[in-house]
Protein backbone atom coordinates (compact mmCIF):
# COMPACT_ATOMS: atom_id res chain seq x y z
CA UNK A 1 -7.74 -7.19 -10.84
CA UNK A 2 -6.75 -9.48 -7.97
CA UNK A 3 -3.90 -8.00 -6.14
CA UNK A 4 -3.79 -3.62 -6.48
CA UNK A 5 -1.52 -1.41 -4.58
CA UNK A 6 -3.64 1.95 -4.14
CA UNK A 7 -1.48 4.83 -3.83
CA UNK A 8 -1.60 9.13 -4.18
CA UNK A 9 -0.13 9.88 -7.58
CA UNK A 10 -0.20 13.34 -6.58
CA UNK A 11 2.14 12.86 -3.67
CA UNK A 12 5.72 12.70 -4.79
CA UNK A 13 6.60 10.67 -1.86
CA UNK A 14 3.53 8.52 -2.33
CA UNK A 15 4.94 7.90 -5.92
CA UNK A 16 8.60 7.51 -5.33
CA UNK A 17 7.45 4.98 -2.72
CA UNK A 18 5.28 3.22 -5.35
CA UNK A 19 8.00 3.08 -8.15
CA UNK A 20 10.62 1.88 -6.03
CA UNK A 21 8.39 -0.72 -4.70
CA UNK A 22 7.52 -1.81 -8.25
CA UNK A 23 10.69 -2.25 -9.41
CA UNK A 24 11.53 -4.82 -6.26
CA UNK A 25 8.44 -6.62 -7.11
CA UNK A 26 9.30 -10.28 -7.72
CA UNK A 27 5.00 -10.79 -8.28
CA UNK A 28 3.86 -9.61 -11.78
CA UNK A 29 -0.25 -10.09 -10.85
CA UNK A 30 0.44 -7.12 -8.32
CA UNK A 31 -0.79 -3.57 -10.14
CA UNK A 32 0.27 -0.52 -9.04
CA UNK A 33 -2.18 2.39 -9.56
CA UNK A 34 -3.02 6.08 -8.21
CA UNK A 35 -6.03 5.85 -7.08
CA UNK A 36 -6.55 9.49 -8.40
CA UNK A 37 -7.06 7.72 -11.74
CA UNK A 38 -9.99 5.64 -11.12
CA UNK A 39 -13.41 6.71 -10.49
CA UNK A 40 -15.26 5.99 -7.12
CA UNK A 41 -17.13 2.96 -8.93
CA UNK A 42 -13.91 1.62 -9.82
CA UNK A 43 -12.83 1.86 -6.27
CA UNK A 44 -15.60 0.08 -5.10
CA UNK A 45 -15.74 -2.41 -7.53
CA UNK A 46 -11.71 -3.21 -5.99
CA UNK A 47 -13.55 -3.14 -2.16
CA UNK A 48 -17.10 -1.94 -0.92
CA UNK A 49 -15.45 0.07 0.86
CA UNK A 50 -13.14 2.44 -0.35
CA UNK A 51 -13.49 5.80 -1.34
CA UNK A 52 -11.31 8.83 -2.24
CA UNK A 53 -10.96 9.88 1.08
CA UNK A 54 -9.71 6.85 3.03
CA UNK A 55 -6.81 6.23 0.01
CA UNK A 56 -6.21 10.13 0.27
CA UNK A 57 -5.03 8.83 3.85
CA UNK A 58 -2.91 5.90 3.30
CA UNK A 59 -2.18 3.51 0.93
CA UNK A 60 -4.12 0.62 0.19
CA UNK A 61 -3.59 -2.94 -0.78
CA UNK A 62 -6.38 -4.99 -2.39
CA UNK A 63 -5.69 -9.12 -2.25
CA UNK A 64 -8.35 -11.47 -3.13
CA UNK A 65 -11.17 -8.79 -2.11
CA UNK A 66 -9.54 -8.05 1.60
CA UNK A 67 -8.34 -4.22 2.09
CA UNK A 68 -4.99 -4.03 3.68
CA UNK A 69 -4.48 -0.60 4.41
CA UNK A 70 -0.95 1.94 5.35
CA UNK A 71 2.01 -0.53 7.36
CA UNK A 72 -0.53 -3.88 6.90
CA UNK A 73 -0.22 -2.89 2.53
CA UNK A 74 3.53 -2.53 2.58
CA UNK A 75 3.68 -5.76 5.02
CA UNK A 76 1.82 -7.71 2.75
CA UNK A 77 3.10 -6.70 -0.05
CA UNK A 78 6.83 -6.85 1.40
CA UNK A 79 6.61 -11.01 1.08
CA UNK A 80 6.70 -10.45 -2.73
CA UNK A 81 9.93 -7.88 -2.84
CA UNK A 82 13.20 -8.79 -3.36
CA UNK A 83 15.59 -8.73 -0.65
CA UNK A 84 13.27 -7.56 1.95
CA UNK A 85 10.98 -10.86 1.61
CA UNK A 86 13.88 -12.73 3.23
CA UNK A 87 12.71 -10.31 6.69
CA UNK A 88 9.31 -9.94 6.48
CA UNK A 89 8.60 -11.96 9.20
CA UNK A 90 10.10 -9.49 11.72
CA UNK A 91 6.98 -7.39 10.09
CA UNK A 92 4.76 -9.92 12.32
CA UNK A 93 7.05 -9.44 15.74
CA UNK A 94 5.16 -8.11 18.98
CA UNK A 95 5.03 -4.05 18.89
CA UNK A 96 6.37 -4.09 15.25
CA UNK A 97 2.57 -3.08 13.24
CA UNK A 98 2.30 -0.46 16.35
CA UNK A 99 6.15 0.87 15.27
CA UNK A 100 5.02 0.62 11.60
CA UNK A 101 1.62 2.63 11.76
CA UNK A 102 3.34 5.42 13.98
CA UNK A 103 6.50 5.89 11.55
CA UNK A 104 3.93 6.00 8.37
CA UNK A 105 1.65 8.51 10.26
CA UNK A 106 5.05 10.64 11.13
CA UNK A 107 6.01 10.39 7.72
CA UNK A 108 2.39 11.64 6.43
CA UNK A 109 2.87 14.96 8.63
CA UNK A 110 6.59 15.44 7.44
CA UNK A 111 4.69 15.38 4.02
CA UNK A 112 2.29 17.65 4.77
């Protein structure tokens, strides 16, 4: 497993947001799992350190052994969806992660 995309499975937001993302996916090495499904050994055989409680959080992307958690996953990951991959690089623009973090965490509270 080079390239995982951590995400809640018992979310339904989490989920939809997975799914969708999936089926944009242009790169096939990129797995999509809830982390709910793997064991805490698992997780930290992915990265040293992850647990259940910091993917409970946000999700997580896992490249070549570097943790990319919340707005940084779906940036990374956005380079390898269709469409959006053509504008990714406005992901990189001044003030954009800060705009990116705060909409995920108001989206986590609208969840909750």
């Amino acid at each position: 497993m080079n390239q995982v995309f951590l995400f809640d499975g018992d979310c339904a937001f989490c989920t939809k947001l997975a799914n969708k993302l999936q089926s944009k996916l242009l790169d096939s090495q990129i797995e999509f799992k809830s982390f709910r499904l793997l064991s805490d050994a698992q997780l930290k055989k992915l990265h040293p350190r992850l647990t259940k409680d910091l993917c409970q959080g946000n999700i997580q992307y896992i490249y070549k052994g570097k943790r990319y958690p919340g707005f940084f996953a779906f940036r990374k990951v956005s380079h390898s969806l269709s469409v959006i991959r053509y504008f990714s690089f406005l992901m990189y623009l001044p003030l954009v992660p800060l705009l990116g973090i705060w909409m995920i965490s108001v989206l986590k509270k609208m969840r909750n």
